[in-house]
Protein backbone atom coordinates (compact mmCIF):
# COMPACT_ATOMS: atom_id res chain seq x y z
CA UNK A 1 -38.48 65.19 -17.92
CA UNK A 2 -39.60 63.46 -14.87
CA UNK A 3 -37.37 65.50 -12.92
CA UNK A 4 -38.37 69.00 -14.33
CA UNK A 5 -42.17 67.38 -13.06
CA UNK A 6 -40.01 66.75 -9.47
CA UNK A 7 -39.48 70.81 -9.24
CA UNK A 8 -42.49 71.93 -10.58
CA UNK A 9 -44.09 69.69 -8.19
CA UNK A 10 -42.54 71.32 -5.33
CA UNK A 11 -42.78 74.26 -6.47
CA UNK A 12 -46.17 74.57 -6.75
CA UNK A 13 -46.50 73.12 -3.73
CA UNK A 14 -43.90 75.74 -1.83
CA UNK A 15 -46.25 78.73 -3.19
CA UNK A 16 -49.66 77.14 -2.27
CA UNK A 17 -50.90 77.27 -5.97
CA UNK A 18 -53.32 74.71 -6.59
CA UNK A 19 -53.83 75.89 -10.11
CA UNK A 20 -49.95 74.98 -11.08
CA UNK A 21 -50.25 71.61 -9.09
CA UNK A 22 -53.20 70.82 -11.42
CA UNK A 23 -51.50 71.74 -14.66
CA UNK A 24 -48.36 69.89 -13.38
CA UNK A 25 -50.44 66.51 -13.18
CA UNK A 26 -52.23 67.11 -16.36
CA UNK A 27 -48.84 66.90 -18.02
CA UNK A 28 -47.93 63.79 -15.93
CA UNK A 29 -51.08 62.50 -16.66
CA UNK A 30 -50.87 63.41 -20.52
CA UNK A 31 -46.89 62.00 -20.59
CA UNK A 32 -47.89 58.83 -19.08
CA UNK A 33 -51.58 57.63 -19.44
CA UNK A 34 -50.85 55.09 -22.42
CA UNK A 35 -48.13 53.39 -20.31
CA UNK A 36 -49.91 53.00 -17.17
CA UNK A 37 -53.25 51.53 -19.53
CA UNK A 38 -50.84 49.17 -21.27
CA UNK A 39 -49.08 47.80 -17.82
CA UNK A 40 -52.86 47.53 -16.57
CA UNK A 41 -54.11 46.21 -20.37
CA UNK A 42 -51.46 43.34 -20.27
CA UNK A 43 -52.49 42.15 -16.62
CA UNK A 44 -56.15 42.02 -17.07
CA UNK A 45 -56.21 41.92 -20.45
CA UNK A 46 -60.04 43.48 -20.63
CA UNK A 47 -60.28 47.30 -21.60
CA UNK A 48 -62.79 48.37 -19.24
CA UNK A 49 -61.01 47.52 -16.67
CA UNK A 50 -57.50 48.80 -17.80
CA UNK A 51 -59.52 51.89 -18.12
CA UNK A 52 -60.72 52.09 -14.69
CA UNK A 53 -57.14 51.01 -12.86
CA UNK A 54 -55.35 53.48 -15.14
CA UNK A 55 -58.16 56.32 -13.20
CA UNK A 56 -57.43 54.81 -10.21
CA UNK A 57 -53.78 55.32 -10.88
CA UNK A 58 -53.81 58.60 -11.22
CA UNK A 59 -56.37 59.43 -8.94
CA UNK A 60 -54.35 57.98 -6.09
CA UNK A 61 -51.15 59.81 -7.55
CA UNK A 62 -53.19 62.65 -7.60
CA UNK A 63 -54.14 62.71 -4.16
CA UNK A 64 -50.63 61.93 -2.96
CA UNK A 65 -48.88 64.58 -4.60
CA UNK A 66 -49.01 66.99 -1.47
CA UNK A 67 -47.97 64.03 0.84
CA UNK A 68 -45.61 62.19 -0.93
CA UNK A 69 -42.18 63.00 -2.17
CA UNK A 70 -41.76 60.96 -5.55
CA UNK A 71 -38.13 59.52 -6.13
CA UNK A 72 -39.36 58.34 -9.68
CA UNK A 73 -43.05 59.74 -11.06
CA UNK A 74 -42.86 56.98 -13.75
CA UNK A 75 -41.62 54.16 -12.07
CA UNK A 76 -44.05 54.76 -9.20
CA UNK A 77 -47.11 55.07 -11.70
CA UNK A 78 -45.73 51.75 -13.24
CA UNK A 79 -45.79 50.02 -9.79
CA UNK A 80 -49.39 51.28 -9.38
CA UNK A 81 -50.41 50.24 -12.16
CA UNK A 82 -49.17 46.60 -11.49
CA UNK A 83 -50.53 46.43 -8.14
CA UNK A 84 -53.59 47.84 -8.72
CA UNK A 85 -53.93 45.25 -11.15
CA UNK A 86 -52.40 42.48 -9.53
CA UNK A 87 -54.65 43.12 -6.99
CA UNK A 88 -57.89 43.48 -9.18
CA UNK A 89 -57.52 40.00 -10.50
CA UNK A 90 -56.72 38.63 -6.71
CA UNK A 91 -60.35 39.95 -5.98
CA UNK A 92 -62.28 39.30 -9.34
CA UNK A 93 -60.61 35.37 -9.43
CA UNK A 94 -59.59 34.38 -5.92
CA UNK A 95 -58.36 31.07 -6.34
CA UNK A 96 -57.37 31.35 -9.68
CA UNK A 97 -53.91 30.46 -10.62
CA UNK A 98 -52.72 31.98 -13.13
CA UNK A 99 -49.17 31.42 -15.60
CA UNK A 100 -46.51 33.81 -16.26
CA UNK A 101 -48.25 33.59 -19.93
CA UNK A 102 -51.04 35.24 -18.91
CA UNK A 103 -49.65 38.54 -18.49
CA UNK A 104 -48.26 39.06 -21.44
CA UNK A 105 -48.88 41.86 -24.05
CA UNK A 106 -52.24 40.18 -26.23
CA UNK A 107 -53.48 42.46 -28.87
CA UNK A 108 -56.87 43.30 -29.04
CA UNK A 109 -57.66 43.42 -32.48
CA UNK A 110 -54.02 42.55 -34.77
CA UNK A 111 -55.54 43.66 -37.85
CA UNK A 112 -55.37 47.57 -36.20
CA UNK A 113 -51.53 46.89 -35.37
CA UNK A 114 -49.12 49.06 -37.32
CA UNK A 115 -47.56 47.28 -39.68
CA UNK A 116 -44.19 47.39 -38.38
CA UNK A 117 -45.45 45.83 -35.04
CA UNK A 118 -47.50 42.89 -36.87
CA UNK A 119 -44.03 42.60 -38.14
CA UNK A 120 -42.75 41.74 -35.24
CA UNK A 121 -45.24 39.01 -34.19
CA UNK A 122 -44.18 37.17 -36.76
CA UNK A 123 -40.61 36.63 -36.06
CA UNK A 124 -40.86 37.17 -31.85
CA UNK A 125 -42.30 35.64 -29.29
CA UNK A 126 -45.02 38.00 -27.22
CA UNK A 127 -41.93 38.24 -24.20
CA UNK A 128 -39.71 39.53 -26.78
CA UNK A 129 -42.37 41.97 -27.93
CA UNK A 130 -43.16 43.14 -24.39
CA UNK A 131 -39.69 44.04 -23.94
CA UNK A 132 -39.30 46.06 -27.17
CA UNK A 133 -42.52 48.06 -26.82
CA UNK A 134 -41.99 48.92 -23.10
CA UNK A 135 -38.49 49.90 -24.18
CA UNK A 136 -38.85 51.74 -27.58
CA UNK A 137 -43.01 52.54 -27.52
CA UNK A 138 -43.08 53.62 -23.48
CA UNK A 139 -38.87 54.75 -23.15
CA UNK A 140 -38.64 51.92 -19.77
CA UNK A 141 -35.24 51.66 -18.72
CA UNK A 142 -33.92 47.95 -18.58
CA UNK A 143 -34.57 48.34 -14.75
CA UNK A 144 -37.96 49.73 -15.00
CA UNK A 145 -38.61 46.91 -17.29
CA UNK A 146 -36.54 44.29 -15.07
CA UNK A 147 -38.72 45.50 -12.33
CA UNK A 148 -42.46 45.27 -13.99
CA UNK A 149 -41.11 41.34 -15.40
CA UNK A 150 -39.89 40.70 -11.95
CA UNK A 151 -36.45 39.22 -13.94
CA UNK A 152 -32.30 40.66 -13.73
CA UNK A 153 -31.64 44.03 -15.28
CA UNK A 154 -29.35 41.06 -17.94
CA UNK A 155 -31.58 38.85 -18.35
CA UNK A 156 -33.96 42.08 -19.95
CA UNK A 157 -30.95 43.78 -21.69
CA UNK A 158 -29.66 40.07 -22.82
CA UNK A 159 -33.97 38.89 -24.22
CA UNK A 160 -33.86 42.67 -25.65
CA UNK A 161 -30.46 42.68 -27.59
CA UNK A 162 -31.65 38.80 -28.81
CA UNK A 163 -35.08 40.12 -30.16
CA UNK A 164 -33.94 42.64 -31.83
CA UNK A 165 -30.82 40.73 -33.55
CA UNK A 166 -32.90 38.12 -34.20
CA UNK A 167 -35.99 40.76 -35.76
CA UNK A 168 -33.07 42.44 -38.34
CA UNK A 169 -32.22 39.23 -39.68
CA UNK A 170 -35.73 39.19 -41.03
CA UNK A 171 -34.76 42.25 -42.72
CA UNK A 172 -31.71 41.22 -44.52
C-alpha cells in the first residue's frame, strides 16, 4: 500500500495537480492517524498532547511531500511521531529523567479495552503488549518495531514469539 501512495505521490506531483496530492494525503492520513497518535500516546502518555504531535505529524509530512522523496511513508511518520515527542517532553520536563518504563503503552481507561486485549494484560507484561499491538493492531514490521524500541530486529521477533506462546497457554 505504501508504495501505491509512493506513485500516486509522484504522480500527482509530475502533473501539477494539487487536488490529487490532497486526496493522496487524506488517505495517508486516514491509513495511518491511529498509529502515529498511539507512538505519540505511549511517549507522553496525555491525550491532548498526542493529539496535537499527531497534527504536527502530518502537517510537517504534509508540507514535505513536494520536497521530499519518501523511502518509507510509514516508517517516516513513525519516526516523527517519536521525535516530535521525544522532543516535546525534552521541552515540557528539561531535567527530567525519565525510565525505559515510562514509555510504555498505559491505557487510559482499561474498563473501555476490548476484551480480548484486557486479556492480554493479564497474562503479559505492558513490553509484551506493545509489541503485539504495534505488530497485529498497527501491521509494524519487526524492524519498524525494533526501530521505535530502539532494541535487535531478534530480540523483537524473540519478546514477540514468547508473548504470544506464553498468551495461548492461557487458552489451553
Amino acid at each position: 500500500m505504501s508504495d501505491n501512495f509512493k506513485k500516486d505521490i509522484e504522480k500527482a506531483i509530475k502533473q501539477k495537480n494539487e487536488s490529487a496530492l490532497e486526496e493522496v494525503f487524506e488517505k495517508i492520513y486516514y491509513r495511518y492517524q491511529n498509529l502515529v497518535y498511539y507512538i505519540s500516546f505511549k511517549i507522553v502518555k496525555r491525550k491532548e498532547e498526542a493529539e496535537d504531535i499527531t497534527q504536527e505529524v502530518f502537517m510537517r509530512f504534509f508540507n514535505s511531500l513536494k520536497k521530499t522523496q519518501f523511502r518509507n511513508i510509514k516508517y517516516w511518520l513513525v519516526t516523527a511521531a517519536r521525535n516530535l515527542s521525544l522532543n516535546y517532553l525534552k521541552s515540557k520536563d528539561a531535567g527530567t529523567i525519565r525510565s525505559d518504563s515510562d514509555f510504555l503503552f498505559i491505557p487510559a481507561a482499561e474498563s473501555k479495552l476490548p476484551p480480548i486485549i484486557k486479556s492480554l494484560y493479564r497474562v503479559l507484561t505492558e513490553e509484551e503488549i506493545d509489541i503485539i499491538i504495534m505488530r497485529l493492531v498497527f501491521n509494524l514490521t519487526f524492524r519498524e518495531i525494533a526501530a521505535e524500541k530502539g532494541a535487535t530486529v531478534d530480540s523483537v521477533k524473540g519478546k514477540y514469539r514468547r508473548a504470544i506462546k506464553k498468551y495461548k497457554k492461557t487458552l489451553d
